[in-house]
N, C-alpha and C. Protein backbone atom coordinates (compact mmCIF):
# COMPACT_ATOMS: atom_id res chain seq x y z
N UNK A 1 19.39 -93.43 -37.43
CA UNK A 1 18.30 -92.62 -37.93
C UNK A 1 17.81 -91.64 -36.86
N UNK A 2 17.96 -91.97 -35.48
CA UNK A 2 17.26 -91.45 -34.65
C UNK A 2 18.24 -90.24 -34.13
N UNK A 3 19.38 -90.36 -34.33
CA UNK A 3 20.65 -89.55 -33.85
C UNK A 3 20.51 -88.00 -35.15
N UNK A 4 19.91 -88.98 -36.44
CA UNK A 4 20.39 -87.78 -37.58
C UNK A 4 18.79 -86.45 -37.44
N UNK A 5 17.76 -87.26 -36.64
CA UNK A 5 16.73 -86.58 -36.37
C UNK A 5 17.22 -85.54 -35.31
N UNK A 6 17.64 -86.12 -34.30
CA UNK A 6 18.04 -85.06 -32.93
C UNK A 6 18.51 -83.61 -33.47
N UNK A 7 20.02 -84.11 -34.49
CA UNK A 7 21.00 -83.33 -34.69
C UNK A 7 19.83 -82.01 -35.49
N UNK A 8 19.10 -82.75 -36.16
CA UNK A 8 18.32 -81.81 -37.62
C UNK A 8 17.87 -81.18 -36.44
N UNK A 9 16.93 -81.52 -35.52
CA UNK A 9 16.23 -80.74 -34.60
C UNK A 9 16.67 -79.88 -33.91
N UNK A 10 18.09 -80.04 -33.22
CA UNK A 10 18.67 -79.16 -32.88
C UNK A 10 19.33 -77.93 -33.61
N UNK A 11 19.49 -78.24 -35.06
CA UNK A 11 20.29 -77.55 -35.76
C UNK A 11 18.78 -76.57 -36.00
N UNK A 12 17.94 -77.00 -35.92
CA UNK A 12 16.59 -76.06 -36.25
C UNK A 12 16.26 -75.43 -34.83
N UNK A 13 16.48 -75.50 -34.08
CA UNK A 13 16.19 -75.17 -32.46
C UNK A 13 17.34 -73.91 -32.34
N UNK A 14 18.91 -74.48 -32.64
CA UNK A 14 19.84 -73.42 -32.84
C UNK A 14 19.58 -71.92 -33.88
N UNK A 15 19.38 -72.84 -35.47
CA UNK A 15 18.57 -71.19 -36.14
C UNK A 15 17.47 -70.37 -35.33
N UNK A 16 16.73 -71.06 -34.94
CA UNK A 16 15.56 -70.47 -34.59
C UNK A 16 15.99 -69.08 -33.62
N UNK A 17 16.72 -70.12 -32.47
CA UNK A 17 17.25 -68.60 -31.58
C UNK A 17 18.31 -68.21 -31.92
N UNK A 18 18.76 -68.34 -32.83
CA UNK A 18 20.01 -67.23 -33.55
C UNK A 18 18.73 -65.84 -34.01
N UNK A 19 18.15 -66.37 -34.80
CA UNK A 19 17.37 -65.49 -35.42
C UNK A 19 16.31 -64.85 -34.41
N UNK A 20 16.05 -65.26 -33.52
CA UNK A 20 15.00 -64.72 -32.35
C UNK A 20 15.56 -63.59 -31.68
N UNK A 21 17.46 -63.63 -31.40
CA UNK A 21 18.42 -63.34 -31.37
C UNK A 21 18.86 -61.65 -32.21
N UNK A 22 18.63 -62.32 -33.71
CA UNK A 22 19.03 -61.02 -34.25
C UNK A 22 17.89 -60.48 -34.18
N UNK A 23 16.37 -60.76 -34.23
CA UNK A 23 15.47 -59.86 -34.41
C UNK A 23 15.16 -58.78 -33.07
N UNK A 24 15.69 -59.37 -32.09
CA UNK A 24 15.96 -58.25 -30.88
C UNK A 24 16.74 -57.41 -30.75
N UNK A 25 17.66 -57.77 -31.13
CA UNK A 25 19.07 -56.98 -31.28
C UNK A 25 19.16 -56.04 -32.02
N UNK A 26 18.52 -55.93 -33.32
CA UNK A 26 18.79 -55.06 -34.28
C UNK A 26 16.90 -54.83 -34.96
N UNK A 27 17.25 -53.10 -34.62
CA UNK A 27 15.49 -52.50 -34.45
C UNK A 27 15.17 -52.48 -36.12
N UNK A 28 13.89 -52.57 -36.65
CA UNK A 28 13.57 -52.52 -37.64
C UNK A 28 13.41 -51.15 -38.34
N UNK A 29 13.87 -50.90 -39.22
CA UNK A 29 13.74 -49.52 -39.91
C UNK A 29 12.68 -49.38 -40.03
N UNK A 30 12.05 -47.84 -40.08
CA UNK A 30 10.42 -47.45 -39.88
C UNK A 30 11.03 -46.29 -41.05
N UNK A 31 9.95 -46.16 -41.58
CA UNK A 31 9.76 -44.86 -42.47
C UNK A 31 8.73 -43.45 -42.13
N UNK A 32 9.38 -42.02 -42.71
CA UNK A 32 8.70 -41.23 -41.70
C UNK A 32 8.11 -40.41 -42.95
N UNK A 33 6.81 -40.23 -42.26
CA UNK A 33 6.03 -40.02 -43.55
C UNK A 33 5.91 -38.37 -43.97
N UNK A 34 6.09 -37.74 -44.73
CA UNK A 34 5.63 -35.80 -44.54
C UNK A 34 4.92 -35.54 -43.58
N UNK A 35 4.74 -34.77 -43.00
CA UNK A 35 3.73 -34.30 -41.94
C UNK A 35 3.27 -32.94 -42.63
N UNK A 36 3.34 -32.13 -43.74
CA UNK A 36 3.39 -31.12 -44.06
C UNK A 36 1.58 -31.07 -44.50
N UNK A 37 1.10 -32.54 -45.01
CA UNK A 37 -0.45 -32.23 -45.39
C UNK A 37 -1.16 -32.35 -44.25
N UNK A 38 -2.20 -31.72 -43.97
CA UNK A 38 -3.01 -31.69 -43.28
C UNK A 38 -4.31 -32.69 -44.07
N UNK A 39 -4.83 -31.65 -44.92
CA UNK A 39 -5.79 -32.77 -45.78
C UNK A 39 -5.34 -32.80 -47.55
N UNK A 40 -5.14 -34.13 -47.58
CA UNK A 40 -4.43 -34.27 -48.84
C UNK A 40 -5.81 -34.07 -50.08
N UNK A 41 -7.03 -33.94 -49.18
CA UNK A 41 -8.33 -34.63 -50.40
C UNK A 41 -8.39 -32.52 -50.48
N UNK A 42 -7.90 -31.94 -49.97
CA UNK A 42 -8.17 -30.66 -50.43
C UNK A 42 -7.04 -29.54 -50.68
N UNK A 43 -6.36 -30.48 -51.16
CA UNK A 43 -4.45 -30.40 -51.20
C UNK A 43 -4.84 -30.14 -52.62
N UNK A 44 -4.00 -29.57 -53.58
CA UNK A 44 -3.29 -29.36 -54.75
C UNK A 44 -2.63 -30.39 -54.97
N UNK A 45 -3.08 -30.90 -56.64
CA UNK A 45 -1.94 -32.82 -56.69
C UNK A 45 -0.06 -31.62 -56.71
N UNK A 46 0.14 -30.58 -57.22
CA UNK A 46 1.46 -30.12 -56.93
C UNK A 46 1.87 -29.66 -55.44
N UNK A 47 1.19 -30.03 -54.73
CA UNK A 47 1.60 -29.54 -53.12
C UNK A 47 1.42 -30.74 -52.36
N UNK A 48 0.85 -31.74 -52.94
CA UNK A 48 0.81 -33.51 -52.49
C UNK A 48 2.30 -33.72 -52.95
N UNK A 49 2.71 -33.58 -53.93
CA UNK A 49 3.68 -33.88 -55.19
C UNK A 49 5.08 -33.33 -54.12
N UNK A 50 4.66 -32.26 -53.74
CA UNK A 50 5.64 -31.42 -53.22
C UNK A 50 6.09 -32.01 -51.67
N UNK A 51 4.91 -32.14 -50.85
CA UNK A 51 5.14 -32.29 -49.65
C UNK A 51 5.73 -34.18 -49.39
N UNK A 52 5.00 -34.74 -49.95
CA UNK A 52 5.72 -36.14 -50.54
C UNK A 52 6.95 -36.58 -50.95
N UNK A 53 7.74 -35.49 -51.65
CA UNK A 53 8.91 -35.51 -52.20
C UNK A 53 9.92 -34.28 -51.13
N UNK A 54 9.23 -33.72 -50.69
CA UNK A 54 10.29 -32.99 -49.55
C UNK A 54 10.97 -31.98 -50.47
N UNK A 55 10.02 -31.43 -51.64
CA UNK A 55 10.75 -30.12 -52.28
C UNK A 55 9.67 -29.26 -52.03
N UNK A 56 10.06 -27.74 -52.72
CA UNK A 56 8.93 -27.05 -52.95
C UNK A 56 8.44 -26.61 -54.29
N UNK A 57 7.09 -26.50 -54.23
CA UNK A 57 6.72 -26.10 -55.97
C UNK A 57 7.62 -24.84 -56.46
N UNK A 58 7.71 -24.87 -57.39
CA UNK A 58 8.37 -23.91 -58.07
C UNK A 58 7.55 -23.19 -58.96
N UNK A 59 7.48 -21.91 -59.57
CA UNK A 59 6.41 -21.21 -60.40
C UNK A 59 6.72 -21.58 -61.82
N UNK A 60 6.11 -21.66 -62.89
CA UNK A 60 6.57 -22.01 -63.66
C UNK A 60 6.22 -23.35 -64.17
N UNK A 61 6.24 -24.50 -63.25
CA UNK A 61 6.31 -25.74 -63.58
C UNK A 61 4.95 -26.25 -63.83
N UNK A 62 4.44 -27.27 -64.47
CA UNK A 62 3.11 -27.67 -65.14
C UNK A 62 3.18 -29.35 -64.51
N UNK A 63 1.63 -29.96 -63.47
CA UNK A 63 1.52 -31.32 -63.24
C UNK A 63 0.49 -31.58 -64.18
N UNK A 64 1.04 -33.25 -65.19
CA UNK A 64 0.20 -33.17 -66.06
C UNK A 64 -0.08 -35.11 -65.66
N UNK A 65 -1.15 -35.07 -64.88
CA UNK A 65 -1.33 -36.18 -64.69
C UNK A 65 -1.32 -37.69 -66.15
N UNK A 66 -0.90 -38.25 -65.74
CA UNK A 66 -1.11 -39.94 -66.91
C UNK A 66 -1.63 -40.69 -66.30
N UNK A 67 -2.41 -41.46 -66.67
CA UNK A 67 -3.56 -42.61 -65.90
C UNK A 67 -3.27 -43.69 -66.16
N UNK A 68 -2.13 -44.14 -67.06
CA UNK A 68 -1.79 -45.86 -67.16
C UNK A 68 -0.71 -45.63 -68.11
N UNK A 69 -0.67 -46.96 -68.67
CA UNK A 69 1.15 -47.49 -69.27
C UNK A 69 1.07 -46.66 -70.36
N UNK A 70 -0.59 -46.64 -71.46
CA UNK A 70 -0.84 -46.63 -72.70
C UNK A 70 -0.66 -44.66 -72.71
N UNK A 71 -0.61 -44.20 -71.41
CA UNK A 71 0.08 -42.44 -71.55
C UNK A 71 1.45 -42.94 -70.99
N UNK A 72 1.37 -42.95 -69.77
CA UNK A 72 3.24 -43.30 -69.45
C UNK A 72 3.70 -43.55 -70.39
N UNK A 73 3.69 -44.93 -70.77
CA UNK A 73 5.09 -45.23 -71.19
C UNK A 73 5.73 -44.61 -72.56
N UNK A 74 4.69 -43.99 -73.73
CA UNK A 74 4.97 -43.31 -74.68
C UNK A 74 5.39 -42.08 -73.84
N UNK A 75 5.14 -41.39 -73.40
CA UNK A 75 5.80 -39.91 -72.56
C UNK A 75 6.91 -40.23 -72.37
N UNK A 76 7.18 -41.01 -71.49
CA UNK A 76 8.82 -41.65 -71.01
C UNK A 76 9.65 -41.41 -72.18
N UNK A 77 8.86 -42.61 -72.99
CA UNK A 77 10.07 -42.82 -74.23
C UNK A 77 10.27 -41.54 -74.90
N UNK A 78 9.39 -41.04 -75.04
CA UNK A 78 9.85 -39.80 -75.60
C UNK A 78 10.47 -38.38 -75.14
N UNK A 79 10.51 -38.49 -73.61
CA UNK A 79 11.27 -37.92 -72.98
C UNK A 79 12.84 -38.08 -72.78
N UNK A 80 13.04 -39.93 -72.74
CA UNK A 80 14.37 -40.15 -72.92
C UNK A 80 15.18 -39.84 -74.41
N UNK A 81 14.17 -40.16 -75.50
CA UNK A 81 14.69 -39.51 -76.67
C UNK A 81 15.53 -38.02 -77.12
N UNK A 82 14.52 -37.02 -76.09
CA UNK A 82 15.34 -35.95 -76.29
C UNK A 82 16.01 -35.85 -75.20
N UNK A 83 16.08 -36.57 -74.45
CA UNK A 83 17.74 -36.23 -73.18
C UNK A 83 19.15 -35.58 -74.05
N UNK A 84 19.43 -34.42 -73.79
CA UNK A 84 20.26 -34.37 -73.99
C UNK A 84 21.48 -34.40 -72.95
N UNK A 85 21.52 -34.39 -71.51
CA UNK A 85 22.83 -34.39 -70.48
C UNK A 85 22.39 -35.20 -69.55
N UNK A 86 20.92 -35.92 -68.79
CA UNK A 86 21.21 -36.81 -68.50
C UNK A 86 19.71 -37.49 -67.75
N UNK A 87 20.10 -38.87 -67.66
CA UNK A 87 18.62 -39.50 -67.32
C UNK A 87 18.54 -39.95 -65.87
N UNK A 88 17.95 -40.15 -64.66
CA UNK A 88 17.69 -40.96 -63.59
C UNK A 88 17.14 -41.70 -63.64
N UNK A 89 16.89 -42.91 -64.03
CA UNK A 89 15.86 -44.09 -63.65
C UNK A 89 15.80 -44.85 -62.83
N UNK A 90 14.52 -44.88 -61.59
CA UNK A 90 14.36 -45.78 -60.54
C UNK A 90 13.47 -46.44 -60.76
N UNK A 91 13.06 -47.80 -60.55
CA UNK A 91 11.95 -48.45 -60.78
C UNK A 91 11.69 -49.96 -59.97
N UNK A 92 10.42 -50.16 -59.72
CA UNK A 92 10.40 -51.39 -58.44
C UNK A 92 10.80 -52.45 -60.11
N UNK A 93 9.36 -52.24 -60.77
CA UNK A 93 9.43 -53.52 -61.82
C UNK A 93 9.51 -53.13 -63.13
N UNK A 94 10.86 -53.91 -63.47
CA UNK A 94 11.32 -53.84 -65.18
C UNK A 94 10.57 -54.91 -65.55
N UNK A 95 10.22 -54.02 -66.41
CA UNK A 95 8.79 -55.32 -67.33
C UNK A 95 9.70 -56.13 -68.43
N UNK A 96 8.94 -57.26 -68.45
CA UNK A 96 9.18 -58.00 -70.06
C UNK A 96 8.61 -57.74 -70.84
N UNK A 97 9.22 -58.13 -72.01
CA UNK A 97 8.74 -57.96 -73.65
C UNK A 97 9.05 -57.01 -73.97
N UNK A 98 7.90 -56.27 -75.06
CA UNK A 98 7.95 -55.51 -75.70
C UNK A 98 8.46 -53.92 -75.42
N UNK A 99 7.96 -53.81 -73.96
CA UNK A 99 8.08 -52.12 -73.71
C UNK A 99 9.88 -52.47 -72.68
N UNK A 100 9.95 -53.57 -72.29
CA UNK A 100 11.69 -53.62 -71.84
C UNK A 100 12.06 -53.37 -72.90
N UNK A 101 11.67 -54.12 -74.03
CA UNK A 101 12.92 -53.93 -75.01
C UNK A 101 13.23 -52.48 -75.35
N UNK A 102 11.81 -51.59 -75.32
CA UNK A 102 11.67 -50.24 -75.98
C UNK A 102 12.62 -49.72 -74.83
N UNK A 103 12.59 -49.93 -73.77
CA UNK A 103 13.15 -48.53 -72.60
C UNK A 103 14.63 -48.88 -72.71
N UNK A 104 15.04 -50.32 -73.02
CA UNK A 104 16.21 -50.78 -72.77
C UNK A 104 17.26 -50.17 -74.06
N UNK A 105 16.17 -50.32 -74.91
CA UNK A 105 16.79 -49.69 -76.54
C UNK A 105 17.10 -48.12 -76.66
N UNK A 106 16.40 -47.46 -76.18
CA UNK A 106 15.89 -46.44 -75.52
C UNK A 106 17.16 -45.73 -75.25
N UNK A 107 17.14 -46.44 -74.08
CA UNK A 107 18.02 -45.85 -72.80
C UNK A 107 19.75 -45.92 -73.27
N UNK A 108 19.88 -46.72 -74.14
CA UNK A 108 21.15 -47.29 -74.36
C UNK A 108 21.27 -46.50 -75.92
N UNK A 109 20.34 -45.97 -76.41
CA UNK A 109 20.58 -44.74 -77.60
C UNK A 109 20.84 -43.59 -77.07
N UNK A 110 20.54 -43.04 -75.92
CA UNK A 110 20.87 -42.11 -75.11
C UNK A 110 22.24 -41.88 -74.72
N UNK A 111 22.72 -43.22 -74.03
CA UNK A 111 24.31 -43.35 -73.84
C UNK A 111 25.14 -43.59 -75.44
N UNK A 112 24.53 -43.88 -76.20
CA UNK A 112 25.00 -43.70 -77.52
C UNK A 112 25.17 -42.10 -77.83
N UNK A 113 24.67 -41.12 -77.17
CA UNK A 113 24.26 -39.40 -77.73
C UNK A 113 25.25 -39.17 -76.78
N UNK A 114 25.49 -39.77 -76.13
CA UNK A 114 26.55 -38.70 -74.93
C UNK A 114 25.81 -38.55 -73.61
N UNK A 115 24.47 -38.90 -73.45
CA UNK A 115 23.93 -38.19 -71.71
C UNK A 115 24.11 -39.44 -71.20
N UNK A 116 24.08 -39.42 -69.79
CA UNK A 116 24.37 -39.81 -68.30
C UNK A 116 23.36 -40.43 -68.22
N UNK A 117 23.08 -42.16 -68.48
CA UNK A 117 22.13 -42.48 -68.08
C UNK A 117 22.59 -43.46 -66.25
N UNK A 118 21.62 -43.28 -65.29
CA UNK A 118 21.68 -44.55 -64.52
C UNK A 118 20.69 -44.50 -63.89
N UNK A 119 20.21 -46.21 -63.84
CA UNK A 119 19.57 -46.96 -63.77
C UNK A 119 19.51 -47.77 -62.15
N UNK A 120 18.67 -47.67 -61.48
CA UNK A 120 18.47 -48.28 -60.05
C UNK A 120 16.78 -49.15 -60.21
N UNK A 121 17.70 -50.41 -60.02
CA UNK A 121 16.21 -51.02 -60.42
C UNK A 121 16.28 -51.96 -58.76
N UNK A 122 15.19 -52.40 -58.58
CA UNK A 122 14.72 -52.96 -57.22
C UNK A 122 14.98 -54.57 -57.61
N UNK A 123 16.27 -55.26 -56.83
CA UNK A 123 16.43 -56.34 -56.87
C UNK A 123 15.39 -57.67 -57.06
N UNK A 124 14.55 -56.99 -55.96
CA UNK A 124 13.28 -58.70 -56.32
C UNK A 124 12.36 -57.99 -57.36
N UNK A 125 11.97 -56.63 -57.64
CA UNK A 125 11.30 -56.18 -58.92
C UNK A 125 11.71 -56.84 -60.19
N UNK A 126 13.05 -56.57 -60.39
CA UNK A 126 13.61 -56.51 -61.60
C UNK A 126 13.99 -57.82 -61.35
N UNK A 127 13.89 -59.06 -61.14
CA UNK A 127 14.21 -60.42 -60.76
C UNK A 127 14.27 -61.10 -61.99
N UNK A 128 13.36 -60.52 -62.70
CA UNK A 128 12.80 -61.58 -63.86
C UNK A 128 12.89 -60.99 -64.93
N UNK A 129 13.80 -59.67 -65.16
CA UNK A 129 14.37 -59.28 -66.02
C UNK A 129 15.09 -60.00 -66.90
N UNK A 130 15.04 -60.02 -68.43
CA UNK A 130 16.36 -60.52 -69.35
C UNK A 130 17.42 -59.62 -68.94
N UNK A 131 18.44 -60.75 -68.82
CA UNK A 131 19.88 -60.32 -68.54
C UNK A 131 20.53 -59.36 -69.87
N UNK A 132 20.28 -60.00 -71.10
CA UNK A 132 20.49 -59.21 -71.94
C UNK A 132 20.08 -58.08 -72.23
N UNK A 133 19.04 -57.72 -71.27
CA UNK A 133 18.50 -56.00 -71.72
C UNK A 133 19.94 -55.18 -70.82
N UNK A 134 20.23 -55.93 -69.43
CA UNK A 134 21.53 -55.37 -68.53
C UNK A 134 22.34 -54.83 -69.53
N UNK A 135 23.00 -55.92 -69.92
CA UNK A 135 24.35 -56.35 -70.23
C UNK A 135 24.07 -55.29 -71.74
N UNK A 136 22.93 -55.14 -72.25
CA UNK A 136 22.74 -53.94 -73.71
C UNK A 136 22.94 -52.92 -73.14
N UNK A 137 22.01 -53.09 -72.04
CA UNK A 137 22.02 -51.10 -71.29
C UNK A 137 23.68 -51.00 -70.65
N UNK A 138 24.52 -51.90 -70.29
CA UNK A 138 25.87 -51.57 -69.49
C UNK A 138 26.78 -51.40 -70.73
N UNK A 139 26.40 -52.05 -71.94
CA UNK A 139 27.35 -52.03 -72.83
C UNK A 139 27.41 -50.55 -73.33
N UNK A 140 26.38 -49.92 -73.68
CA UNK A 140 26.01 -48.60 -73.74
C UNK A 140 26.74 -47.75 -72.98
N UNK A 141 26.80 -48.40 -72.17
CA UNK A 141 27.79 -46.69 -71.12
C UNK A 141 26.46 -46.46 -70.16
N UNK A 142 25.23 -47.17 -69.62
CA UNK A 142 24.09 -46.92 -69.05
C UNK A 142 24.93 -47.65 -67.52
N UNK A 143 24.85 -46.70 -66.64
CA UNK A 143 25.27 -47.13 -65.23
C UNK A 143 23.93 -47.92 -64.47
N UNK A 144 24.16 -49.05 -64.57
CA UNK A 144 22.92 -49.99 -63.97
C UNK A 144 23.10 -50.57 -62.13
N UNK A 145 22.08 -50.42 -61.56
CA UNK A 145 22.47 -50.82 -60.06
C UNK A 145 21.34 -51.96 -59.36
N UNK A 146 21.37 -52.39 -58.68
CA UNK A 146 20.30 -52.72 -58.44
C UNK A 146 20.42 -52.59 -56.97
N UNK A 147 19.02 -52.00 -56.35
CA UNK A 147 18.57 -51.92 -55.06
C UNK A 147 18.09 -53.06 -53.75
N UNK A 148 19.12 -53.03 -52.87
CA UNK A 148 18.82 -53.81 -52.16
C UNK A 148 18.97 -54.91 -53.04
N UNK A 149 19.82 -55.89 -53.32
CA UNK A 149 19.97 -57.50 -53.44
C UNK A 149 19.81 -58.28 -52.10
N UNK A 150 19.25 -59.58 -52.16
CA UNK A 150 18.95 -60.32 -51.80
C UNK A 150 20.11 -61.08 -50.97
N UNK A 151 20.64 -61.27 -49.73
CA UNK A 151 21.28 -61.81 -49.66
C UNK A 151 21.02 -63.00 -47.78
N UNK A 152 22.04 -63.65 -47.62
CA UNK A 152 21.28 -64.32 -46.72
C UNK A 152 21.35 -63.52 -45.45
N UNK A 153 22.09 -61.97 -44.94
CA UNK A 153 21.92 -61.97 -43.71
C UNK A 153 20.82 -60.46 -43.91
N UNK A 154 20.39 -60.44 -45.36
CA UNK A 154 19.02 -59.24 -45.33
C UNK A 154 17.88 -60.33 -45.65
N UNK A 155 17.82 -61.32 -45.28
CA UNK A 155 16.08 -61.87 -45.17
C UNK A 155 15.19 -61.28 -44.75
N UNK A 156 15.78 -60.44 -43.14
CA UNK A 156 14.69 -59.89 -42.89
C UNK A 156 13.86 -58.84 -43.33
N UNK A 157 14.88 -58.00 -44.37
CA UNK A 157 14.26 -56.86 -45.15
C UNK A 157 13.99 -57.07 -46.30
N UNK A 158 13.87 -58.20 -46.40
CA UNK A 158 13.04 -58.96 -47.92
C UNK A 158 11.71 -57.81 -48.66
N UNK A 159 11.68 -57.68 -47.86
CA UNK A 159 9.86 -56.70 -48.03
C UNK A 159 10.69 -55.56 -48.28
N UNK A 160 11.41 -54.99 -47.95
CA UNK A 160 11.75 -53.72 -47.61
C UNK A 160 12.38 -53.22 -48.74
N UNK A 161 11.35 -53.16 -50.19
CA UNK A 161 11.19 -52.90 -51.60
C UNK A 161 11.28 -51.00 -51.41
N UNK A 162 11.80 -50.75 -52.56
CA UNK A 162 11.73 -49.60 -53.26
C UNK A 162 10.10 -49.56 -54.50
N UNK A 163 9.23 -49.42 -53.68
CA UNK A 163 8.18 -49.65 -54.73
C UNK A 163 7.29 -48.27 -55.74
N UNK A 164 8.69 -47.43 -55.83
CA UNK A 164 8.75 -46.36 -56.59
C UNK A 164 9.24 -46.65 -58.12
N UNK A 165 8.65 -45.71 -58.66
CA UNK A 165 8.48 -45.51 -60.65
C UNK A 165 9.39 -43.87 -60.82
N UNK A 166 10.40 -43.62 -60.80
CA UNK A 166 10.46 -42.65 -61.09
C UNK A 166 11.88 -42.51 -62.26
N UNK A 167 11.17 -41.18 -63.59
CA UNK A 167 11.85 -41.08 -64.09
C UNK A 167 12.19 -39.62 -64.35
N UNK A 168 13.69 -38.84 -64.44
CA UNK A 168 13.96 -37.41 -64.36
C UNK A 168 14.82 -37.63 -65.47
N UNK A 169 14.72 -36.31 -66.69
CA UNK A 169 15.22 -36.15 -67.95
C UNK A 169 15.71 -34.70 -67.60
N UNK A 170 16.97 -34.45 -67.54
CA UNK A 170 17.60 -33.36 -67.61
C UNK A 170 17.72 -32.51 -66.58
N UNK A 171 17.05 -32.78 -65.80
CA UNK A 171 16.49 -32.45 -64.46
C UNK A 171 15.47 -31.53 -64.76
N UNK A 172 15.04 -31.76 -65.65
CA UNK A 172 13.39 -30.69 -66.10
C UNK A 172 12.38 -31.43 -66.15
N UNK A 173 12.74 -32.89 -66.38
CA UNK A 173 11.14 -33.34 -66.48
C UNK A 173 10.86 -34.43 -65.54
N UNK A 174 10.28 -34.75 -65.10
CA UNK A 174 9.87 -35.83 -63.94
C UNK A 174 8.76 -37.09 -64.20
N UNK A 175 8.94 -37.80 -64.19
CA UNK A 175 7.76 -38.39 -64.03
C UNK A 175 7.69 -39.96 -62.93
């Protein structure tokens, strides 16, 4: 009993500085933020929009703010409806129920019309996703990915989520 304690202890003494090990060795990714606002509280939301995303406004184009799911997610859907050549979808969290089923149904009537859908969803977001919304949207012809999976030598970037919503229809519409 006393031998199978040592070994456990050591085998926990060994992880420990393996891992003490890699966390020196290999520097942590940092993210670099726009520098382009000065003051965002007297910024334009299309020049926040702009400097955030690393494009520039364009003339022409209209920001039409949505304040929750009950504007989102009807806009969406009805943006993917008229896709005609092709969709981007990134997202931290694929929801359950009712509105997966809608985007999943959605999205996979689209690849039914002929446009380019794909799909990048955030591995621990989308965790608790039905498999069957996948396997509907892949059957479709919907190119599905998922970001960053989980595996045992990325523990340490466990956190290190995509905790972006973004959806582009044709390359005209954004949200």
């Amino acid at each position: 009993m006393r031998t199978k304690l040592i070994y456990g202890l050591a085998a926990v003494g060994a992880l420990w500085t393996a891992w003490t090990a890699y966390e020196l060795a290999v520097p942590e990714p940092t993210d670099i933020l726009p520098e382009r606002l000065s003051d965002p509280d007297s910024t334009p939301l299309a020049a926040v929009l702009a400097a955030s995303l690393g494009e520039s406004v364009e003339v022409g184009n209209r920001v039409v703010p949505l304040t929750n799911g009950d504007e989102i997610f009807p806009a969406m859907l009805d943006a993917i409806r008229e896709a005609r050549e092709s969709i981007s979808f990134l997202t931290y969290i694929y929801w359950t129920g009712e509105i997966a089923r809608d985007f999943a149904a959605e999205l996979s009537a689209a690849c039914d019309r002929g446009v380019e859908v794909r799909i990048l969803l955030d591995a621990v977001g989308a965790y608790k996703m039905d498999d069957a919304l996948v396997e509907r949207m892949e059957a479709a012809g919907c190119r599905v990915e998922l970001f960053r999976p989980i595996h045992w030598y990325t523990v340490r970037r466990f956190n290190n989520r995509t905790h972006r919503r973004a959806l582009v229809v044709d390359g005209r519409v954004g949200f």
